[in-house]
Protein backbone atom coordinates (compact mmCIF):
# COMPACT_ATOMS: atom_id res chain seq x y z
CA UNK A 1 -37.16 44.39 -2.54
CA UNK A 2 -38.21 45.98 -5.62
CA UNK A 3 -39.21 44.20 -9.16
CA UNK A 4 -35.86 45.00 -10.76
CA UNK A 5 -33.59 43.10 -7.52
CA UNK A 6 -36.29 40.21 -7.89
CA UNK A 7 -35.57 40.24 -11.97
CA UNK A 8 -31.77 40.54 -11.17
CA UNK A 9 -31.47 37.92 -8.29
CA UNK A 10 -33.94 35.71 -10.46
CA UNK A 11 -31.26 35.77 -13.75
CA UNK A 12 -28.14 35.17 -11.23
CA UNK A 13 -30.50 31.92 -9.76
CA UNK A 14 -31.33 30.64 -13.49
CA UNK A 15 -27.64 30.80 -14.91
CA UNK A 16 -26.18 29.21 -11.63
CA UNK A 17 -28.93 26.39 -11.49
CA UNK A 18 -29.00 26.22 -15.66
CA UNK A 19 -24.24 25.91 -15.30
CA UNK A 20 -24.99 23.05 -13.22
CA UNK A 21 -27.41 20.93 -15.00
CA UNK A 22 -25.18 21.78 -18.13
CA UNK A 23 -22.03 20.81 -16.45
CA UNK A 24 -23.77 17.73 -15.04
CA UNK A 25 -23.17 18.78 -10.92
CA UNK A 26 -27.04 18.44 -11.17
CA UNK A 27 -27.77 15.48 -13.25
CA UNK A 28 -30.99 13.66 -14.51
CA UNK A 29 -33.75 13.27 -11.78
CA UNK A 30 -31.42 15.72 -9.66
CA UNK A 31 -34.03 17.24 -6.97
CA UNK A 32 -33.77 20.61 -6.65
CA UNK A 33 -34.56 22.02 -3.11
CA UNK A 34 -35.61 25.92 -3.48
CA UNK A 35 -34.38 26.35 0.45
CA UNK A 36 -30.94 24.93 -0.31
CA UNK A 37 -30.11 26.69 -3.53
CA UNK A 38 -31.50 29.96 -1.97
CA UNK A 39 -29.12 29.39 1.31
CA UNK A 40 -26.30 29.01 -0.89
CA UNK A 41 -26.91 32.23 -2.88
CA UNK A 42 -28.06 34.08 -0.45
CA UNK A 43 -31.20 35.44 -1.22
CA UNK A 44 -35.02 34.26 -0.69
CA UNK A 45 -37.03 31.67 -2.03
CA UNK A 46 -38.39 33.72 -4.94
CA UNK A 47 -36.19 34.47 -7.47
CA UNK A 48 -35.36 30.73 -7.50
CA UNK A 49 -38.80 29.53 -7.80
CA UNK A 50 -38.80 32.26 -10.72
CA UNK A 51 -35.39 30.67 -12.21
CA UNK A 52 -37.03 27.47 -11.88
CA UNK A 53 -40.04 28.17 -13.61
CA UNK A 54 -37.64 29.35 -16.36
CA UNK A 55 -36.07 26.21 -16.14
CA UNK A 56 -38.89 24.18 -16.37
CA UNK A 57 -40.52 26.22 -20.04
CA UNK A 58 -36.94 24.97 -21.38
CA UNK A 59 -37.84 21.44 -20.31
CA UNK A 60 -34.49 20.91 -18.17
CA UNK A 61 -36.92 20.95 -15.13
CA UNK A 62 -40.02 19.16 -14.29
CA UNK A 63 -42.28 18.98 -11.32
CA UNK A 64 -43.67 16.15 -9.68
CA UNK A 65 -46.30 15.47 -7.24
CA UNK A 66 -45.06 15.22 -3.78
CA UNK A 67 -42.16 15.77 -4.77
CA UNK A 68 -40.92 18.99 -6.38
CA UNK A 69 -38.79 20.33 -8.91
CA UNK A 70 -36.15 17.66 -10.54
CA UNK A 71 -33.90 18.26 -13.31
CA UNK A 72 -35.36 16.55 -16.38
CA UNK A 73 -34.59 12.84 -17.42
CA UNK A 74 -33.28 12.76 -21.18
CA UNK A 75 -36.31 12.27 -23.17
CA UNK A 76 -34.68 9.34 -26.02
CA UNK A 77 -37.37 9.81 -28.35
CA UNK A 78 -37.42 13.90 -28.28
CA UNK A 79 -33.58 13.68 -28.87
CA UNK A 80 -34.43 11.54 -32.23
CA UNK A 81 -36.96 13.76 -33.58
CA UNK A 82 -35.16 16.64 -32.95
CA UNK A 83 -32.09 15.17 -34.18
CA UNK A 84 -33.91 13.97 -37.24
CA UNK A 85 -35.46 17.14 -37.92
CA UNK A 86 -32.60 19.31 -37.43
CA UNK A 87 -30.20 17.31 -39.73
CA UNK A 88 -32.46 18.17 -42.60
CA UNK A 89 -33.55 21.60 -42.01
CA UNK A 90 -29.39 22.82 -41.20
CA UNK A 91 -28.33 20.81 -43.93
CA UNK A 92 -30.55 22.55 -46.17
CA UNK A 93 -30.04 25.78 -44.53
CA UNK A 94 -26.34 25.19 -45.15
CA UNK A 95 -27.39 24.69 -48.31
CA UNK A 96 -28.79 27.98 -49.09
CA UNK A 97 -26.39 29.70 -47.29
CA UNK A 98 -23.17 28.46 -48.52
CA UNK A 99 -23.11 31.41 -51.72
CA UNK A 100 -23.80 34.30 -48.89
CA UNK A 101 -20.93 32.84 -46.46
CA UNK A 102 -17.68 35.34 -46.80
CA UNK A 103 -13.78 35.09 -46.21
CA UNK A 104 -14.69 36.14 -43.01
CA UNK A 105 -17.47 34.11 -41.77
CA UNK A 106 -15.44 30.79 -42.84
CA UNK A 107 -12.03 31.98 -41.65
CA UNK A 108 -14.84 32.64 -37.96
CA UNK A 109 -16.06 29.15 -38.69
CA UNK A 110 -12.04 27.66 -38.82
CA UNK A 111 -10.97 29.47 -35.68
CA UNK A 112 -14.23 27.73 -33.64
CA UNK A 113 -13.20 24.24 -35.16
CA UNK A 114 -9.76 24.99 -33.91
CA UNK A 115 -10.84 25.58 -30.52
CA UNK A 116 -12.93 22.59 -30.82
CA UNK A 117 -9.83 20.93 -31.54
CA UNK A 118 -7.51 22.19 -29.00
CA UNK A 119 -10.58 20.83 -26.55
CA UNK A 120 -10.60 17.21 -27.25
CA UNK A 121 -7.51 16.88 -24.82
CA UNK A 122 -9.02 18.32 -22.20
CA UNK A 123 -12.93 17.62 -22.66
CA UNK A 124 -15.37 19.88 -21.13
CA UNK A 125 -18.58 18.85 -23.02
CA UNK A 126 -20.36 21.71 -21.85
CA UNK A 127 -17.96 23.91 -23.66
CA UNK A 128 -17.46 21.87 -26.64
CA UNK A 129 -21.54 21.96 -26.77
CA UNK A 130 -21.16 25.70 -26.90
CA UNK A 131 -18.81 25.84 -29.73
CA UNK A 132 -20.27 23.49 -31.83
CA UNK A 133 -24.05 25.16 -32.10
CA UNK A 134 -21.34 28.48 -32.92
CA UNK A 135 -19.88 27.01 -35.79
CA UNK A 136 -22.91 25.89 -37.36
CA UNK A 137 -24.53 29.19 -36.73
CA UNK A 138 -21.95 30.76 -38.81
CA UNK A 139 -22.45 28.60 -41.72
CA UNK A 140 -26.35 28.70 -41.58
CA UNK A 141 -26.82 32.08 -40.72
CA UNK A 142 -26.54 34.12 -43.83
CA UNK A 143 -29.49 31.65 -44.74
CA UNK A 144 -31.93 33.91 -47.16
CA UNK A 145 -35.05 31.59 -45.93
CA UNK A 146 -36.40 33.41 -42.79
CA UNK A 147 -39.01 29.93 -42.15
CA UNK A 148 -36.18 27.23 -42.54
CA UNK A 149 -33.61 29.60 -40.50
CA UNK A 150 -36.73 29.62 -37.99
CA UNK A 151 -37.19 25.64 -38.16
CA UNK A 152 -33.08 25.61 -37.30
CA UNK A 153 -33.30 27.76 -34.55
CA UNK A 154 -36.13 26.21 -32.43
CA UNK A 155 -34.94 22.52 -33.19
CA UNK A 156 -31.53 24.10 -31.59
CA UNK A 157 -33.96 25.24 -28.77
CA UNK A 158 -35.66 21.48 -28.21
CA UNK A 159 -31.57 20.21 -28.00
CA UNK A 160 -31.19 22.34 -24.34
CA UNK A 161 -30.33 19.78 -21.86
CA UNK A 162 -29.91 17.04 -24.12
CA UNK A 163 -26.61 17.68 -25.92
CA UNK A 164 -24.20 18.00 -23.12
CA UNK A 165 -25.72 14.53 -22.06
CA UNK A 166 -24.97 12.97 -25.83
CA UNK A 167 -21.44 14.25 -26.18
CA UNK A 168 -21.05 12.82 -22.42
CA UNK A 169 -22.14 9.17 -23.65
CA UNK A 170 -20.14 9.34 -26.73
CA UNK A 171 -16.67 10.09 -26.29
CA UNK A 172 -15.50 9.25 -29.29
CA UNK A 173 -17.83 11.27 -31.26
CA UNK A 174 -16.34 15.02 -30.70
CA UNK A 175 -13.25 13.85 -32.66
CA UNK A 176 -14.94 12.63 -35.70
CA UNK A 177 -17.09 15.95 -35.74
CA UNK A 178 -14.77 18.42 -35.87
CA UNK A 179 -12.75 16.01 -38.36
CA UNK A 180 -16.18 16.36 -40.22
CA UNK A 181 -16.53 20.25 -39.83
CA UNK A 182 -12.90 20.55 -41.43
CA UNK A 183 -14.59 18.68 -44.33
CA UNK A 184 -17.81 21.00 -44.60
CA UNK A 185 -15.53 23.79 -44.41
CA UNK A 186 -12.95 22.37 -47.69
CA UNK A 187 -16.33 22.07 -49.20
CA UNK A 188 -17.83 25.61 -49.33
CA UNK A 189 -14.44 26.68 -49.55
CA UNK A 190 -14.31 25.05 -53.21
CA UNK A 191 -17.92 25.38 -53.52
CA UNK A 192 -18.63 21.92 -53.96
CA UNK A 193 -22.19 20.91 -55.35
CA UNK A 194 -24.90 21.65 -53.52
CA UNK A 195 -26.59 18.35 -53.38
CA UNK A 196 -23.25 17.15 -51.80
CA UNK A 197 -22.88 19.64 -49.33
CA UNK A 198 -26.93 19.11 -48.19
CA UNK A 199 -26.34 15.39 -47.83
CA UNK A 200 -22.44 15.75 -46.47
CA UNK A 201 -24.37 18.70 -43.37
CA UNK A 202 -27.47 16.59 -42.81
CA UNK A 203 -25.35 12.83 -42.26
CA UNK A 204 -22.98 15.03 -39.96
CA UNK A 205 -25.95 15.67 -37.31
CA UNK A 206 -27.41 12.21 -38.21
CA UNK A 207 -23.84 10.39 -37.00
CA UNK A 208 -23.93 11.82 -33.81
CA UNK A 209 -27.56 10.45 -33.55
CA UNK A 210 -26.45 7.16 -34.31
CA UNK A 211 -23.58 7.16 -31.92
CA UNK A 212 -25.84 8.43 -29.38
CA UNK A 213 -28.27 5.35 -29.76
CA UNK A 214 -25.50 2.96 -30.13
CA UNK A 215 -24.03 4.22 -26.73
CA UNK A 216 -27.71 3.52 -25.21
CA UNK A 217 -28.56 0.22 -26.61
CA UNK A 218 -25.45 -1.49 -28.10
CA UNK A 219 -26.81 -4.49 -29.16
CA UNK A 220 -28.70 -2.91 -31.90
CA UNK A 221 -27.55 -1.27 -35.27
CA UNK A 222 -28.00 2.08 -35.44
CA UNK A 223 -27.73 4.10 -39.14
CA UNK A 224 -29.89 7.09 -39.87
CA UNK A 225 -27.35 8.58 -42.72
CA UNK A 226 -28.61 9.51 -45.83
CA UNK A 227 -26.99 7.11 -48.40
């Protein structure tokens, strides 16, 4: 087998083992059995172990003792920093953005919302997961900071594994988000002050925080938004 099967069999391995875990067939603490997964896509032992190692720099697998490789257990407190930090650095990056964004990119930004919209019937959070980080991207992108666009990006990175799982506990959230997107969108269109449209980005994220922690611990009140 040369290197370039092994690096071609190892990318089929990684997106088939990285659909499930999104898609929740392989959920938290899920042990994953190199043998099995090779039998079943019929190829050796090696580009899996490679996919898994993959896996495991992303933090949707870990390895224990005796044990092997599992698919990661949500981490609650990662989710809240990351959460935290990404409400202020898209807001702002939103923010700075918002005077770049053209006809285009917003008219882009309505037709994901749309889709978003047409999914609520028929909920696939995976999907909706997908679409989501794609609207936002469109609105932060044109972003002239290269260090807060940077900041954005990797705290997107840190959310692998964990959104699909917070959309999943909270199904009453997607609703109320795209809801909100129409509003961020009504904003830029009329170019709406850009305090307002910081705080109205940032308190978007931060609601889906808080209806992620109320859906884990119910008895306590949750409210990160900025007032």
């Amino acid at each position: 087998m040369t290197t370039v099967d092994t690096d071609s069999k190892s990318q089929v391995a990684y997106e088939w083992i990285r659909e499930r875990i999104a898609r929740h067939q392989y959920g938290p603490g899920y042990r994953l059995v190199l043998g099995a997964i090779a039998n079943d896509l019929g190829m050796s032992v090696v580009p899996v172990r490679e996919a898994i190692r993959r896996l495991e720099a992303e933090n949707l697998v870990t390895f224990e003792k005796n044990v092997g490789a599992r698919v990661s257990v949500v981490d609650e407190q990662e989710y809240v920093h990351t959460m935290q930090t990404l409400g202020l650095v898209e807001g702002y990056a939103t923010r700075l953005a918002a005077p770049h964004l053209t006809a285009a990119d917003l008219e882009r930004a309505a037709e994901i919302n749309e889709r978003m919209h047409r999914l609520l019937d028929d909920f696939d959070a995976h999907v909706y997961t997908q679409l989501n980080q794609q609207f936002h991207a469109v609105l932060f992108a044109p972003c002239p900071n290269p260090h807060i666009l940077d900041l954005v990006e990797r705290s997107w990175s840190r959310l692998a594994g964990l959104r699909d799982t917070s959309f999943s506990l909270i199904p009453g959230r997607p609703r109320h988000s795209v809801e909100e997107h129409d509003a961020i969108l009504a904003m830029i269109r009329a170019e709406a002050d850009p305090d307002l449209l910081e705080l109205t980005t940032r308190n978007h994220r931060l609601r889906t925080l808080d209806a992620f922690l109320a859906a884990r611990h119910p008895d306590t009140v949750h409210r990160s938004e900025t007032p």
